[in-house]
N, C-alpha and C. Protein backbone atom coordinates (compact mmCIF):
# COMPACT_ATOMS: atom_id res chain seq x y z
N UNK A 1 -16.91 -15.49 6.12
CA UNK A 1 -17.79 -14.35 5.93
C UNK A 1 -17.13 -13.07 6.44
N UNK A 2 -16.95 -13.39 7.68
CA UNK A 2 -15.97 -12.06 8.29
C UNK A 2 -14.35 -11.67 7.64
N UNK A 3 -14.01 -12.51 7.22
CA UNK A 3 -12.62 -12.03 5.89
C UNK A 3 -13.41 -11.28 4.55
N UNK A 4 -14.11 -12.22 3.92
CA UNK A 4 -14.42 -11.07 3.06
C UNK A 4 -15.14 -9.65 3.65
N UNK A 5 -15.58 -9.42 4.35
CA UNK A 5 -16.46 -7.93 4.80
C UNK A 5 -14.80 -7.63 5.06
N UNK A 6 -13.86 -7.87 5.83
CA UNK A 6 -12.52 -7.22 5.85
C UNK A 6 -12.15 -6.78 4.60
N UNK A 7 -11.73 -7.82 3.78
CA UNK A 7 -11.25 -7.38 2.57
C UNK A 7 -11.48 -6.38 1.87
N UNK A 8 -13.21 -6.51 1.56
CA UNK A 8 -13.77 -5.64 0.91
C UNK A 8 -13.83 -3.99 1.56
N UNK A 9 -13.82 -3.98 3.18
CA UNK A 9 -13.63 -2.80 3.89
C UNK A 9 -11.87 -2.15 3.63
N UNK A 10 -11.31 -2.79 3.84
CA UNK A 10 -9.24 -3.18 2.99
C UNK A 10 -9.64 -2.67 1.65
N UNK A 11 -10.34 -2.66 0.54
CA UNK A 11 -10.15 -2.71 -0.86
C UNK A 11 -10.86 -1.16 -0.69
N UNK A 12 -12.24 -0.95 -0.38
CA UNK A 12 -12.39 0.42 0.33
C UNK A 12 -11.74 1.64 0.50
N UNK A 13 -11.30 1.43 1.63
CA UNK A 13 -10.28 2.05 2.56
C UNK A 13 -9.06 2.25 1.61
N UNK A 14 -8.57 1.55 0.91
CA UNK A 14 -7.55 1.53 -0.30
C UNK A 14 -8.41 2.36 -1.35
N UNK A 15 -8.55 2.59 -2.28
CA UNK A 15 -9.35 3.58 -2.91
C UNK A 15 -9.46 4.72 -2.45
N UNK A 16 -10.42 4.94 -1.07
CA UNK A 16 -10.52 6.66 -0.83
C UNK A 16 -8.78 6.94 -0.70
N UNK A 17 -7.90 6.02 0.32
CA UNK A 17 -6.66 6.30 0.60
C UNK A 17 -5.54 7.11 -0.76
N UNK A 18 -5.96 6.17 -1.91
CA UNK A 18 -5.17 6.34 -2.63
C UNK A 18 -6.09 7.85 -3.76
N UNK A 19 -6.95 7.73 -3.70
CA UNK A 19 -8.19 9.12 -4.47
C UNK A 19 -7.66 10.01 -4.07
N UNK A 20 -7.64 10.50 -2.69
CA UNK A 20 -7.32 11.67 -1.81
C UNK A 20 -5.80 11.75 -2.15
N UNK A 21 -5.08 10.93 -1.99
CA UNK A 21 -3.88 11.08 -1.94
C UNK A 21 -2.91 11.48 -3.41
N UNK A 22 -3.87 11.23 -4.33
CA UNK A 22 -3.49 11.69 -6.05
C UNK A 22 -3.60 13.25 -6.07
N UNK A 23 -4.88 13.66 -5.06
CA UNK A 23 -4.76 15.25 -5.64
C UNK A 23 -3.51 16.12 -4.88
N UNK A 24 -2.44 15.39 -3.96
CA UNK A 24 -1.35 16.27 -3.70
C UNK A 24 -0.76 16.46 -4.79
N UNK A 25 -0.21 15.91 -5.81
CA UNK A 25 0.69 16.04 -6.77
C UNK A 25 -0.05 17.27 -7.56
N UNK A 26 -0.84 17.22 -7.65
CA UNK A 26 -1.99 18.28 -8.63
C UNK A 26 -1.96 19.58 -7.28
N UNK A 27 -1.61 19.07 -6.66
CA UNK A 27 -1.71 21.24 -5.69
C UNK A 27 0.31 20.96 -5.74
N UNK A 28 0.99 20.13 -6.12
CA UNK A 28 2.41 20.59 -6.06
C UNK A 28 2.56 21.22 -7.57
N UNK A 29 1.52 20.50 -8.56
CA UNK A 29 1.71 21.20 -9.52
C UNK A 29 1.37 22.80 -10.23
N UNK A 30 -0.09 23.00 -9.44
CA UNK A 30 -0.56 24.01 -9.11
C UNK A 30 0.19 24.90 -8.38
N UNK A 31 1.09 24.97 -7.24
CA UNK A 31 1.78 25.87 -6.53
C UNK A 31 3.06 25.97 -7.49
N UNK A 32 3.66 24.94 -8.50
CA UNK A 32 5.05 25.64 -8.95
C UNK A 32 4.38 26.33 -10.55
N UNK A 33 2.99 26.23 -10.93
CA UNK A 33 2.46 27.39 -11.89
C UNK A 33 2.14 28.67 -11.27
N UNK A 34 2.29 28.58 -9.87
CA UNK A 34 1.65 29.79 -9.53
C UNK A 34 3.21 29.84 -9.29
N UNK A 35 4.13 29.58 -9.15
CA UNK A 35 5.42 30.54 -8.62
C UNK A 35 6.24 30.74 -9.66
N UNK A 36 6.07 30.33 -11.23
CA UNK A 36 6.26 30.97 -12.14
C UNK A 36 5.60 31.75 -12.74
N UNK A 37 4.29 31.94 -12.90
CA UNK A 37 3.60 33.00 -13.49
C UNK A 37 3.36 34.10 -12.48
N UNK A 38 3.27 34.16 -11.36
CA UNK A 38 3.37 35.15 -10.61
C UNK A 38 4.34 36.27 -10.98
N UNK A 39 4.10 37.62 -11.23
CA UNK A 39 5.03 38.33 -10.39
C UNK A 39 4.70 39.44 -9.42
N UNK A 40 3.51 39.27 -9.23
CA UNK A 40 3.33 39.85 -7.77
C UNK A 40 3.82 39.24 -6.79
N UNK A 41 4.68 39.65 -5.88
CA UNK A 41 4.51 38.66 -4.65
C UNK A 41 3.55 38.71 -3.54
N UNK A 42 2.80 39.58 -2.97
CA UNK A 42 1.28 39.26 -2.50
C UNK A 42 0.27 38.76 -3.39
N UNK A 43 0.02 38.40 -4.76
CA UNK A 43 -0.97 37.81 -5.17
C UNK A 43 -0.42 35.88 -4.99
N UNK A 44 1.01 36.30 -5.06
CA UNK A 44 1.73 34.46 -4.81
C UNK A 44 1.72 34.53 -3.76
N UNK A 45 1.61 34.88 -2.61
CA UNK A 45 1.44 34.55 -1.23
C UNK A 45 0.18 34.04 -1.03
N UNK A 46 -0.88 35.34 -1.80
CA UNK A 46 -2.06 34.53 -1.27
C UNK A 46 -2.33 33.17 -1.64
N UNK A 47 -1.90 32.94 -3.14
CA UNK A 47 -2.58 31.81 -3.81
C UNK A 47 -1.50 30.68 -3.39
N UNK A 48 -0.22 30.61 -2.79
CA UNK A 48 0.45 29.92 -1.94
C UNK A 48 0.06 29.72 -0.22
N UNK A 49 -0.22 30.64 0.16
CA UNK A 49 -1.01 30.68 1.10
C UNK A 49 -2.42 29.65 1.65
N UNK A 50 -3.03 29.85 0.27
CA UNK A 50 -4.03 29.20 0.43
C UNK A 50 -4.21 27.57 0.14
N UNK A 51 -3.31 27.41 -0.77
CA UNK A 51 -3.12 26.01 -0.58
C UNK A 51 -2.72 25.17 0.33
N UNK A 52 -1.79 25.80 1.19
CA UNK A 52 -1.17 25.35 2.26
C UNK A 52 -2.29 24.36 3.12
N UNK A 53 -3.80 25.16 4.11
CA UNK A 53 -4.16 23.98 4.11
C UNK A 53 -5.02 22.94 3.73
N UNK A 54 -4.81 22.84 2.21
CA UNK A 54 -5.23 21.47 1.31
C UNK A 54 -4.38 20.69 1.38
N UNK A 55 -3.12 21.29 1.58
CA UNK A 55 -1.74 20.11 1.84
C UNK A 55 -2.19 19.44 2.84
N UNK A 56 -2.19 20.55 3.72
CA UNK A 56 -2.35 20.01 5.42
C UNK A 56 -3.40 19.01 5.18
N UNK A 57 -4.47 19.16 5.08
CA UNK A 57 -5.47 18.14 5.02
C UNK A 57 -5.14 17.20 4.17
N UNK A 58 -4.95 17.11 3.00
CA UNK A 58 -4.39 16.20 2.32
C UNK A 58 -3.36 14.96 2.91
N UNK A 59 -2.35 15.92 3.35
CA UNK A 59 -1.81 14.79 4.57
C UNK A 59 -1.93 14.11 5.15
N UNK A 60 -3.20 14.66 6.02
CA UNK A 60 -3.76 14.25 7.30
C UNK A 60 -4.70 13.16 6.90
N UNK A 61 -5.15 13.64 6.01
CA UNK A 61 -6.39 12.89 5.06
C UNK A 61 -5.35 11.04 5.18
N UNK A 62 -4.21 11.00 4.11
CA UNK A 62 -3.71 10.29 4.13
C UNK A 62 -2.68 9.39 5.04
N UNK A 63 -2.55 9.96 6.10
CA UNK A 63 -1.79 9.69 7.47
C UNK A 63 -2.94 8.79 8.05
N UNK A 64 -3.97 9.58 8.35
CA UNK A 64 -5.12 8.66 9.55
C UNK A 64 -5.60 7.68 8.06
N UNK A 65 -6.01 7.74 7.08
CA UNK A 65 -6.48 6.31 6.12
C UNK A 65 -5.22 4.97 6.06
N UNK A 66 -4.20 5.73 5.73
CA UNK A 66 -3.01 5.30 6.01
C UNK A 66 -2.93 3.97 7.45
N UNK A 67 -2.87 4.69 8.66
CA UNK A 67 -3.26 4.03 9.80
C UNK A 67 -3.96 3.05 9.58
N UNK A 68 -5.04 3.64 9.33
CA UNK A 68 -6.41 2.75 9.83
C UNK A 68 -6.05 1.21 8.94
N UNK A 69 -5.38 1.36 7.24
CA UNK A 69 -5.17 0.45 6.79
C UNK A 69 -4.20 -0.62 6.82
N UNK A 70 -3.23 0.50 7.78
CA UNK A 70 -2.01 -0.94 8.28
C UNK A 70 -2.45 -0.95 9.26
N UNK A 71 -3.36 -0.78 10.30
CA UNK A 71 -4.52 -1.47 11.27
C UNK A 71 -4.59 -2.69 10.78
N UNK A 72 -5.47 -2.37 9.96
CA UNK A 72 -6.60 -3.87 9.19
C UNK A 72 -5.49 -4.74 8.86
N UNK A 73 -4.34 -4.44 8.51
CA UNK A 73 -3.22 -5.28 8.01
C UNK A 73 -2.74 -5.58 9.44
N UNK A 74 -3.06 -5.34 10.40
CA UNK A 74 -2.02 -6.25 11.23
C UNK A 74 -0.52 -5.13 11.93
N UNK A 75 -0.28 -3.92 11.89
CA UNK A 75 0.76 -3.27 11.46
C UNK A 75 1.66 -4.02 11.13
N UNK A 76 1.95 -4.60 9.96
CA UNK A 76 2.70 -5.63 9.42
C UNK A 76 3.84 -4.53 8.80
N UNK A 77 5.52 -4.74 9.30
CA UNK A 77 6.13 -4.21 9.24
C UNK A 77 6.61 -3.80 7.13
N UNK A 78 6.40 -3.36 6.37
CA UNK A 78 6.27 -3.68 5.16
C UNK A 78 7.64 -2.49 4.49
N UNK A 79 8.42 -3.19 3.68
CA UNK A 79 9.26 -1.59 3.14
C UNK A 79 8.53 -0.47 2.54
N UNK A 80 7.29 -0.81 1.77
CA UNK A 80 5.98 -0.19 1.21
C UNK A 80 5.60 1.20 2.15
N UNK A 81 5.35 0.64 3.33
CA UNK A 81 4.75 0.90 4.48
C UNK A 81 5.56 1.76 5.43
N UNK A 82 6.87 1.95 5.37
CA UNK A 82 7.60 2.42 5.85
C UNK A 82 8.32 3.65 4.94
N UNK A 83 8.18 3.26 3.59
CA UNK A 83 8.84 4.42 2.90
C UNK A 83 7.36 5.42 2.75
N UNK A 84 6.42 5.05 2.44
CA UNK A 84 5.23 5.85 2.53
C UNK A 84 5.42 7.27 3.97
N UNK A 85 5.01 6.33 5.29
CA UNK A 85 5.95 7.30 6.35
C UNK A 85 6.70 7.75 6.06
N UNK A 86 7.62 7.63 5.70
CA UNK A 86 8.94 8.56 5.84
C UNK A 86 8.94 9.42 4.89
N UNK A 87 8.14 9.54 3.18
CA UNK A 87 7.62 10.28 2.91
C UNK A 87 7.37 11.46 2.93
N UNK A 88 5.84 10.60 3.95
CA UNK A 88 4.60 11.69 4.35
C UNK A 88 5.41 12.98 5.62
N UNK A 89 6.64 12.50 6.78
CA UNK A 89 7.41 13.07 7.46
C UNK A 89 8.47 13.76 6.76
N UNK A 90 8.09 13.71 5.40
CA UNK A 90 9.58 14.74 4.40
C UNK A 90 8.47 15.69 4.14
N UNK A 91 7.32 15.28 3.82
CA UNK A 91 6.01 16.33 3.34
C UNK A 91 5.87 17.23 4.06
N UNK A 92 5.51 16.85 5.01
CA UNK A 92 5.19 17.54 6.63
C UNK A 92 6.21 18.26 6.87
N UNK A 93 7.41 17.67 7.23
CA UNK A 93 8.28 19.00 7.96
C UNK A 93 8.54 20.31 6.67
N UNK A 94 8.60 19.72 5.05
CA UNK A 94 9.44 20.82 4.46
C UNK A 94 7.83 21.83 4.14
N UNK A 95 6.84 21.01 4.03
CA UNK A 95 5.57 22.59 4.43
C UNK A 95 5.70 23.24 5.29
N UNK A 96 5.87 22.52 6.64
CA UNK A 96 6.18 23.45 7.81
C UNK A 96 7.00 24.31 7.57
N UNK A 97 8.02 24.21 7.26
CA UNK A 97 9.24 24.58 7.32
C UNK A 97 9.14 25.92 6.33
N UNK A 98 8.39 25.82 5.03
CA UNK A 98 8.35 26.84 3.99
C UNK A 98 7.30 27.79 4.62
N UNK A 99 6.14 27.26 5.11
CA UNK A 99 5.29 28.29 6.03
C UNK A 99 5.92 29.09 7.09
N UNK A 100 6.58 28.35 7.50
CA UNK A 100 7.53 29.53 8.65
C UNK A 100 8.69 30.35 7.98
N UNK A 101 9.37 30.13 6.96
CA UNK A 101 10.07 31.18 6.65
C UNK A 101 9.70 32.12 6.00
N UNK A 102 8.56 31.61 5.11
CA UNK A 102 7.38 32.87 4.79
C UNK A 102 7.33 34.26 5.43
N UNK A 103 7.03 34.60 6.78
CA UNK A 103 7.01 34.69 7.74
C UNK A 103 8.00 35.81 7.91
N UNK A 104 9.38 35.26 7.70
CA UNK A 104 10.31 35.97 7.79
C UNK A 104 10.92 36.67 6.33
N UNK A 105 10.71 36.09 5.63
CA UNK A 105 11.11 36.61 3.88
C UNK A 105 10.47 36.88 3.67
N UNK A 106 9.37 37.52 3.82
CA UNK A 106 8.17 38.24 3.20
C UNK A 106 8.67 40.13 3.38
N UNK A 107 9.63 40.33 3.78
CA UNK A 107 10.35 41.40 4.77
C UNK A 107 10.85 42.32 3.57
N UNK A 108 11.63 41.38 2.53
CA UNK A 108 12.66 42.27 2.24
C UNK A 108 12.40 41.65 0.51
N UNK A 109 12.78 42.37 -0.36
CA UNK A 109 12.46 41.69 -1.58
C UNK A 109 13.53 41.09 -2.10
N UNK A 110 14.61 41.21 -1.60
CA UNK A 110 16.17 40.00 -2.08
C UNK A 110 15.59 38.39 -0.97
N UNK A 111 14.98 38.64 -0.15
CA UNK A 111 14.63 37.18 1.35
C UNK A 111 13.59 36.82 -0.07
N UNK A 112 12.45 37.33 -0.47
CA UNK A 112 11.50 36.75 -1.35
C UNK A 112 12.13 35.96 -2.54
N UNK A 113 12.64 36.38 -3.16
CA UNK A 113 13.08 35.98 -4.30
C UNK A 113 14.11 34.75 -4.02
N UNK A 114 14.76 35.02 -3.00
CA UNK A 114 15.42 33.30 -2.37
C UNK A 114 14.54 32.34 -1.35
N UNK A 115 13.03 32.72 -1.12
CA UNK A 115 12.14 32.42 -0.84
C UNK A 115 11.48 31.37 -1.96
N UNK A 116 11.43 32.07 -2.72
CA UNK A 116 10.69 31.54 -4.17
C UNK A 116 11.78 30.56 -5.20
N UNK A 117 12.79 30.98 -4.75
CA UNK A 117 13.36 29.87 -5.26
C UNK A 117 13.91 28.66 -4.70
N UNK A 118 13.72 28.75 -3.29
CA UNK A 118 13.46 27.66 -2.35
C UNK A 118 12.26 26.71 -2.46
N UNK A 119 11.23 27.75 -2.43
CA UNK A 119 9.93 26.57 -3.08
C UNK A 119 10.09 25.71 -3.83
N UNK A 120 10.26 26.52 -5.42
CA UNK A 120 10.57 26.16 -6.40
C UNK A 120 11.50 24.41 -6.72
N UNK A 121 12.72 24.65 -5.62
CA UNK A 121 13.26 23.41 -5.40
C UNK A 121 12.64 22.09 -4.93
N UNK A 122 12.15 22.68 -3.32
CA UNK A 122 11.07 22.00 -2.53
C UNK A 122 10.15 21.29 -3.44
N UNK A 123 9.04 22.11 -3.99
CA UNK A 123 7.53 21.26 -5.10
C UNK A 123 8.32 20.82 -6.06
N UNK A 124 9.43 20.85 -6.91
CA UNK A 124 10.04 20.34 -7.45
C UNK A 124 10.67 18.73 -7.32
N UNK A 125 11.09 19.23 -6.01
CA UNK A 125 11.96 18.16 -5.52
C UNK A 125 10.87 16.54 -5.11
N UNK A 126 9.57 17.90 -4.44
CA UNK A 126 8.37 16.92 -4.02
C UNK A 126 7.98 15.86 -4.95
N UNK A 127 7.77 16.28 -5.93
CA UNK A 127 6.87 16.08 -6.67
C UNK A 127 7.84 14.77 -7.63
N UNK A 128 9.02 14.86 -8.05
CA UNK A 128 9.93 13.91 -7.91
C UNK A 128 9.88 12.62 -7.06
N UNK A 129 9.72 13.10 -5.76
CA UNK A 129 9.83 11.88 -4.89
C UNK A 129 8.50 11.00 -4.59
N UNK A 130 7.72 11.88 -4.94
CA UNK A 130 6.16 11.35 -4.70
C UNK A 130 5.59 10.94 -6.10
N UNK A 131 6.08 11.03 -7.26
CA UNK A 131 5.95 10.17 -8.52
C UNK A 131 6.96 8.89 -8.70
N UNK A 132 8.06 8.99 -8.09
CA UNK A 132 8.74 8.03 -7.52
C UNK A 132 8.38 6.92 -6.62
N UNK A 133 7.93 7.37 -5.50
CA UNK A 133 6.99 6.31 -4.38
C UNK A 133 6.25 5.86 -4.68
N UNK A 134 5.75 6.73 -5.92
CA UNK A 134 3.95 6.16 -6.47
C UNK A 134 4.46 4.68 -7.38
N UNK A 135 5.23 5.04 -8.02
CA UNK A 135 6.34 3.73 -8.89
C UNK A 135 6.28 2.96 -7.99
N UNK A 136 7.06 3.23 -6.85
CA UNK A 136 7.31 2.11 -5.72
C UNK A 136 6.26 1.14 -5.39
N UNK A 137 5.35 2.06 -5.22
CA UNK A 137 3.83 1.20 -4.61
C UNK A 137 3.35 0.48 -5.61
N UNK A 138 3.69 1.01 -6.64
CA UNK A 138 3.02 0.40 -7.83
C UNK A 138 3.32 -0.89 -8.33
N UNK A 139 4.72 -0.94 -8.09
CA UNK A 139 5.51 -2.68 -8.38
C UNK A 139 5.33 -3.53 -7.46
């Protein structure tokens, strides 16, 4: 009795995990339409700006469901399970990382434009690796 109420809490917990975690690809896709159709660069700041934290949450969203479900598993050491992390720690630092130089290239309009084409690489690059992982998980 108490395995299935697990399972079914496991099958759960899998669903919201993986729901939440589909709409990152849809704000990486959303931020590289906004950094080609832009050519304001304060109207792309804001609308880059503002996504920033849906990422964040999005993350976070998927980090603590994440947990909780290799909890229920036991933290059972898994390659699945480990490339997911390492991932979600490529996600994390290169947002950080684009939010803070923001910051500083927002200054000069030659820093912007190698700003924007830094993104450009970044959600690019993201969005690659996280339709990739999704493969992974998927086999």
């Amino acid at each position: 009795m108490e395995s299935d109420l697990t399972l079914k809490t496991l099958e759960i917990l899998k669903s919201y995990h993986v729901f939440f975690l589909f709409i990152i690809p849809m704000v990486f896709v959303l931020n590289l339409l906004y950094l080609y159709t832009q050519k304001n660069y304060a109207s792309l700041n804001k609308k880059i700006w503002f996504s920033m934290p849906l990422l964040f949450s999005l993350y976070a969203v998927g980090f603590v469901s994440g947990i909780i479900i290799w909890a229920i598993l036991g933290f059972i050491y898994q390659g699945k399970i480990l490339l997911m992390l390492f991932v979600w720690i490529i996600f994390l630092v290169g947002e950080i990382i684009r939010s803070k130089k923001l910051k500083t290239m927002r200054l000069s309009q030659e820093r912007m434009e190698r700003y924007i084409a830094g993104c450009k690489i970044f959600y690019m690059l993201a969005l690659v690796v996280y339709l990739a992982s999704i493969g992974v998980f998927l086999l």
